[in-house]
N, C-alpha and C. Protein backbone atom coordinates (compact mmCIF):
# COMPACT_ATOMS: atom_id res chain seq x y z
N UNK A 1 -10.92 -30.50 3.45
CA UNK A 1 -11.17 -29.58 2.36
C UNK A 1 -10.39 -30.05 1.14
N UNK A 2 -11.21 -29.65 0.40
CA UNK A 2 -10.07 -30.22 -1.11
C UNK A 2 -10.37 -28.90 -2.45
N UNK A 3 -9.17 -29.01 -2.88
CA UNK A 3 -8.58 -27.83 -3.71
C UNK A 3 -8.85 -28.08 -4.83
N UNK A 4 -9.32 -27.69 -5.79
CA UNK A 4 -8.65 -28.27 -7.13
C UNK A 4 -7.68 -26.73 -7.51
N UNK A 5 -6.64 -26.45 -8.27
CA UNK A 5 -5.88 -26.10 -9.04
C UNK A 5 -5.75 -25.78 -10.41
N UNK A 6 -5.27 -24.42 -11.21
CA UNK A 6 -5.74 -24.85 -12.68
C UNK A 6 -4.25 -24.96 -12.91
N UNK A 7 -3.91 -25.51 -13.89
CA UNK A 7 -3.24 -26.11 -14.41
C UNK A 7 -1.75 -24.80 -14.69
N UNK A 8 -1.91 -24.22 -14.68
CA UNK A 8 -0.63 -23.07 -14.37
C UNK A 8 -0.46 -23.26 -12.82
N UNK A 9 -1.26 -23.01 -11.68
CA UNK A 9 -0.90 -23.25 -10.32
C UNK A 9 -0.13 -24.90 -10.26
N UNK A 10 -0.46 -25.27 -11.26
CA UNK A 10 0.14 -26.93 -10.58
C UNK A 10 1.52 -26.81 -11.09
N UNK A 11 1.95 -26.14 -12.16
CA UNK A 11 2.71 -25.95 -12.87
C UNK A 11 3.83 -25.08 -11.76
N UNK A 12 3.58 -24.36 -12.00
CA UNK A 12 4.10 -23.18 -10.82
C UNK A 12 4.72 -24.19 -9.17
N UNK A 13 3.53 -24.57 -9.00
CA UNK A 13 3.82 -25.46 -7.44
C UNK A 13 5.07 -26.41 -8.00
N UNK A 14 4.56 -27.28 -9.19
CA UNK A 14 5.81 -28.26 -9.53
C UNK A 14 7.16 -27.52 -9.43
N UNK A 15 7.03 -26.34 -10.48
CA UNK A 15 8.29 -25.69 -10.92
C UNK A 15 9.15 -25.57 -9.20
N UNK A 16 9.05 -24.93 -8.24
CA UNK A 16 8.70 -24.66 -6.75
C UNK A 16 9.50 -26.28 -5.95
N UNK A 17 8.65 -27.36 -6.47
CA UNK A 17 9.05 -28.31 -5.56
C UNK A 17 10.25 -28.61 -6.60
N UNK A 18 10.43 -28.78 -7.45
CA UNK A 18 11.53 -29.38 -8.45
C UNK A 18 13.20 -28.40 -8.15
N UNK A 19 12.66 -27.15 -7.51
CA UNK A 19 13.83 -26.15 -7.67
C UNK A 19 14.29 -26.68 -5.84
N UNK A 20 13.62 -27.66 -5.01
CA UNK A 20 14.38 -27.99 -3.86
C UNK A 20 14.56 -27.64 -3.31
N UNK A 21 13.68 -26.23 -3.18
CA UNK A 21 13.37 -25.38 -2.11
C UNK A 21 12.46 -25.23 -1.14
N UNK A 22 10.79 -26.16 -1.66
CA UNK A 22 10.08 -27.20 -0.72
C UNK A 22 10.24 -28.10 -0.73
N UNK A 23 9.99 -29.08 -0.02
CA UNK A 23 9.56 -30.37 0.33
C UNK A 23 8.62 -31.41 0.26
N UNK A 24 7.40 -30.15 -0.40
CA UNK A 24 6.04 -30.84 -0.33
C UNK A 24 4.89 -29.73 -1.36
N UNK A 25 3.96 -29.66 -1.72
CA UNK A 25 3.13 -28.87 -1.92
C UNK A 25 2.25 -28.45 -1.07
N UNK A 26 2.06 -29.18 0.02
CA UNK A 26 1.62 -28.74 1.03
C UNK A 26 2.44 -27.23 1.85
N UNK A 27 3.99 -28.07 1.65
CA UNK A 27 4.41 -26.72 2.70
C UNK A 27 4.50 -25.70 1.60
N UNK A 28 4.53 -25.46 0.13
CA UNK A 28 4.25 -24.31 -0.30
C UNK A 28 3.34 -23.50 -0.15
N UNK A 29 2.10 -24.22 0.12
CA UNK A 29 1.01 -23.65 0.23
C UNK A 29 1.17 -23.28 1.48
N UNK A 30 1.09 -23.84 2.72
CA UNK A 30 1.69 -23.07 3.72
C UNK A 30 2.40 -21.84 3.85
N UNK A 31 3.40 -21.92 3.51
CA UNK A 31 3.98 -20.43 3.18
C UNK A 31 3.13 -19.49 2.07
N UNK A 32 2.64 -19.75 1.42
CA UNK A 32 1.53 -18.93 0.70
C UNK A 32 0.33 -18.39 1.09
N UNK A 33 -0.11 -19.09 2.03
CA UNK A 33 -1.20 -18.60 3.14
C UNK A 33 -0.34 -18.02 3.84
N UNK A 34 0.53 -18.12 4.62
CA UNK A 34 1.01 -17.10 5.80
C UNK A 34 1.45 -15.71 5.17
N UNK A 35 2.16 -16.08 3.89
CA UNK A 35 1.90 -14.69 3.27
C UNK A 35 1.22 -13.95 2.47
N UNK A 36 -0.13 -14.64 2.57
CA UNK A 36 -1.10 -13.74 2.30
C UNK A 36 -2.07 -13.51 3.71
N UNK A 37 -1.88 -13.94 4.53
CA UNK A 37 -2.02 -13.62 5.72
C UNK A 37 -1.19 -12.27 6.16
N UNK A 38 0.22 -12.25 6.11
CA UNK A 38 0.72 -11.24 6.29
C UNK A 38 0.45 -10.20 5.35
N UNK A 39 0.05 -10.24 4.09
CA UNK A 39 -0.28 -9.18 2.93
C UNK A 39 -1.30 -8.26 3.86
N UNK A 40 -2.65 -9.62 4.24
CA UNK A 40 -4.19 -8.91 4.56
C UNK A 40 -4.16 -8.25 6.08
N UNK A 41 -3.02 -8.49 6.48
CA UNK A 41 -2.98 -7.80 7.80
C UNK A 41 -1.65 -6.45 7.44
N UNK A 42 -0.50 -6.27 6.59
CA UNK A 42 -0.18 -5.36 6.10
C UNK A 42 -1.30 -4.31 5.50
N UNK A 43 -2.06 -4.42 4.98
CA UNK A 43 -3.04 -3.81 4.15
C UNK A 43 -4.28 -3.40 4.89
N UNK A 44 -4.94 -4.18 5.84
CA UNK A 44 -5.56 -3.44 7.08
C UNK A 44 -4.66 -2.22 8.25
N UNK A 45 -3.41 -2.39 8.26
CA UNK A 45 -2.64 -1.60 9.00
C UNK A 45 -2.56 -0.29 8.11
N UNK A 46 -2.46 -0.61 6.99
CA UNK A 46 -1.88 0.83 5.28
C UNK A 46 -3.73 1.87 5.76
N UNK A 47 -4.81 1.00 5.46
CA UNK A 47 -6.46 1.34 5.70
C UNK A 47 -5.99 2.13 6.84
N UNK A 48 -6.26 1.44 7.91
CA UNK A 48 -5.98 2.33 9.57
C UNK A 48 -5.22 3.69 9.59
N UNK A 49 -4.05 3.37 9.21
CA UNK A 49 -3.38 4.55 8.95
C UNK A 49 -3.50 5.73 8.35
N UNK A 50 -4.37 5.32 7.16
CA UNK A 50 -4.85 6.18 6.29
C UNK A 50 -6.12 6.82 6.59
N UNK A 51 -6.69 5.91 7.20
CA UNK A 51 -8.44 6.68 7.76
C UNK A 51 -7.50 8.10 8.90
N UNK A 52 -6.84 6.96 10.18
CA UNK A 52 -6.21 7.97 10.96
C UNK A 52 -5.48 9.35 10.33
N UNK A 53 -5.01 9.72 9.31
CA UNK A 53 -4.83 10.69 8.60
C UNK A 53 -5.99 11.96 8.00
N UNK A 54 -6.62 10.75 7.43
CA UNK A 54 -8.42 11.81 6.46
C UNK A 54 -8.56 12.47 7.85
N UNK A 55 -8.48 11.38 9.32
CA UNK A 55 -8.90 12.09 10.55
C UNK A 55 -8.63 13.44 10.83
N UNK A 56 -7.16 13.62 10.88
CA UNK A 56 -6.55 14.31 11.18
C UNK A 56 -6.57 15.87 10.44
N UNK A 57 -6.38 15.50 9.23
CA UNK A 57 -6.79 16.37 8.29
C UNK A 57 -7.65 16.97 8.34
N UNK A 58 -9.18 16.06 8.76
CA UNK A 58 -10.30 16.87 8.40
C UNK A 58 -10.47 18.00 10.13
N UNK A 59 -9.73 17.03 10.93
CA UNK A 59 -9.66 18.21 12.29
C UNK A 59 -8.88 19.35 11.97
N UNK A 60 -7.76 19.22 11.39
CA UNK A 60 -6.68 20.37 11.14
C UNK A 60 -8.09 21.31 10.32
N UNK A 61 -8.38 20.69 9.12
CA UNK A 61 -9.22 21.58 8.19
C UNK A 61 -10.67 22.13 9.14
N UNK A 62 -11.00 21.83 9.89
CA UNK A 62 -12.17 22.24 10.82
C UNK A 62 -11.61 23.40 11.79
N UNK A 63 -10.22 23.10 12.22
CA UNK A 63 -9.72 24.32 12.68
C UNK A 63 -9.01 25.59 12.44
N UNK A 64 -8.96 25.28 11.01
CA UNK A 64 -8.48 26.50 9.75
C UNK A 64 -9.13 27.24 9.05
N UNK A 65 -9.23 28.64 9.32
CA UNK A 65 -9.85 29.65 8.67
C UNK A 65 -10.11 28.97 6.90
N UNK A 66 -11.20 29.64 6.45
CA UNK A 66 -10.99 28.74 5.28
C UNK A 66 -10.87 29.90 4.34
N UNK A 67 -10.06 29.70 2.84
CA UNK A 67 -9.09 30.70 2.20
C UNK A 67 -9.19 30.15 0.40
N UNK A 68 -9.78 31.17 0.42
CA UNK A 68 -10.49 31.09 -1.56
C UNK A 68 -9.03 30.64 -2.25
N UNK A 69 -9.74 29.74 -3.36
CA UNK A 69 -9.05 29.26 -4.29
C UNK A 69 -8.03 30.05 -5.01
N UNK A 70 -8.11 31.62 -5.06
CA UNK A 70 -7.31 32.33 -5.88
C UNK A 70 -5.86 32.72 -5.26
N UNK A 71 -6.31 32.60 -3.69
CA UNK A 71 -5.06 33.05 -2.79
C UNK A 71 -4.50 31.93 -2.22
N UNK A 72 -5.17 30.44 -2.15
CA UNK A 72 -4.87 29.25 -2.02
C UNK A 72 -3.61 28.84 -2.97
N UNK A 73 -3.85 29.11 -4.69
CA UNK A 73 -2.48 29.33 -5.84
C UNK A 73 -1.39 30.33 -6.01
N UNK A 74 -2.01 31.32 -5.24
CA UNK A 74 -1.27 32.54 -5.54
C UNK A 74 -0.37 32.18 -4.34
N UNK A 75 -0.27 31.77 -2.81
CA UNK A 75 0.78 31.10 -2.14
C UNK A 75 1.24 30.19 -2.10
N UNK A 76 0.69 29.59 -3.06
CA UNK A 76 1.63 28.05 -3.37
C UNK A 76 2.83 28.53 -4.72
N UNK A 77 2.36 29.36 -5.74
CA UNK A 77 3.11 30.11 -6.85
C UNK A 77 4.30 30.83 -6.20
N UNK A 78 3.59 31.70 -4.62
CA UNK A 78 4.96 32.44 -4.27
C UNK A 78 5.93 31.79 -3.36
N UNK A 79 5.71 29.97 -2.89
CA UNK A 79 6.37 29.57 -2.50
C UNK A 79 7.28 28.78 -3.45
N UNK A 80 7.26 28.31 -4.60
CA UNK A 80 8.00 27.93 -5.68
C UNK A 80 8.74 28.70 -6.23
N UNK A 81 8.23 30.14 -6.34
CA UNK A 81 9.02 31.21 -7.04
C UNK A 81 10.18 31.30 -5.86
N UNK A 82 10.15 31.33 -4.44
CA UNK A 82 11.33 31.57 -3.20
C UNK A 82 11.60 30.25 -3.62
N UNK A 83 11.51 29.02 -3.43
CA UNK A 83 12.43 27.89 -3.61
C UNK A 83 12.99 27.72 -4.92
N UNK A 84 12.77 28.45 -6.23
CA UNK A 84 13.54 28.47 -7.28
C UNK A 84 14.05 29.36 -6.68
N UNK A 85 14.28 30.53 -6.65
CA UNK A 85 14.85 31.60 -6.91
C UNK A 85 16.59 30.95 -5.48
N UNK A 86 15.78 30.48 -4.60
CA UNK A 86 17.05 29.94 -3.53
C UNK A 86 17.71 29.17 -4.17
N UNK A 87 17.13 28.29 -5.63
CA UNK A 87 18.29 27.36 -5.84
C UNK A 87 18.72 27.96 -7.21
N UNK A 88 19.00 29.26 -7.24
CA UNK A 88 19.39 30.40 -8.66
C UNK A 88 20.82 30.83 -7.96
């Protein structure tokens, strides 16, 4: 396979091998794939997690009486008014 590069990536890779912290441009790139390897498998785990949640939610919400918008604010208002008033 062959790469081409634009001219900031080559720049960047140089800057990289010059600071003597690779060895090669190869092994930068190496480590640049493995961590974007680790990114795309971080980021499928964040997805999973998050579907598993909407899940959860939408079961909790399927098993909860359901409760109009006016009394939905009006107990969220009288739980702020008790947590100010506790820190008065």
């Amino acid at each position: 396979m062959s790469i081409s590069l634009t001219p900031d990536q080559e720049r960047f890779i140089q800057t990289k091998l010059q600071s003597g912290k690779y060895r090669s441009a190869e092994e930068a790139l190496e480590i640049a794939l493995r961590l974007l390897d680790e990114y795309d498998r971080a980021d499928a785990e964040w997805v999973e997690n998050v579907r598993e949640k909407i899940d959860a939610a939408i079961l909790a919400s399927d098993q909860t009486p359901p409760i109009d918008g006016e009394t939905f604010v009006n107990q969220i208002l009288e739980r702020f008014r008790q947590g100010h008033q506790a820190q008065a």
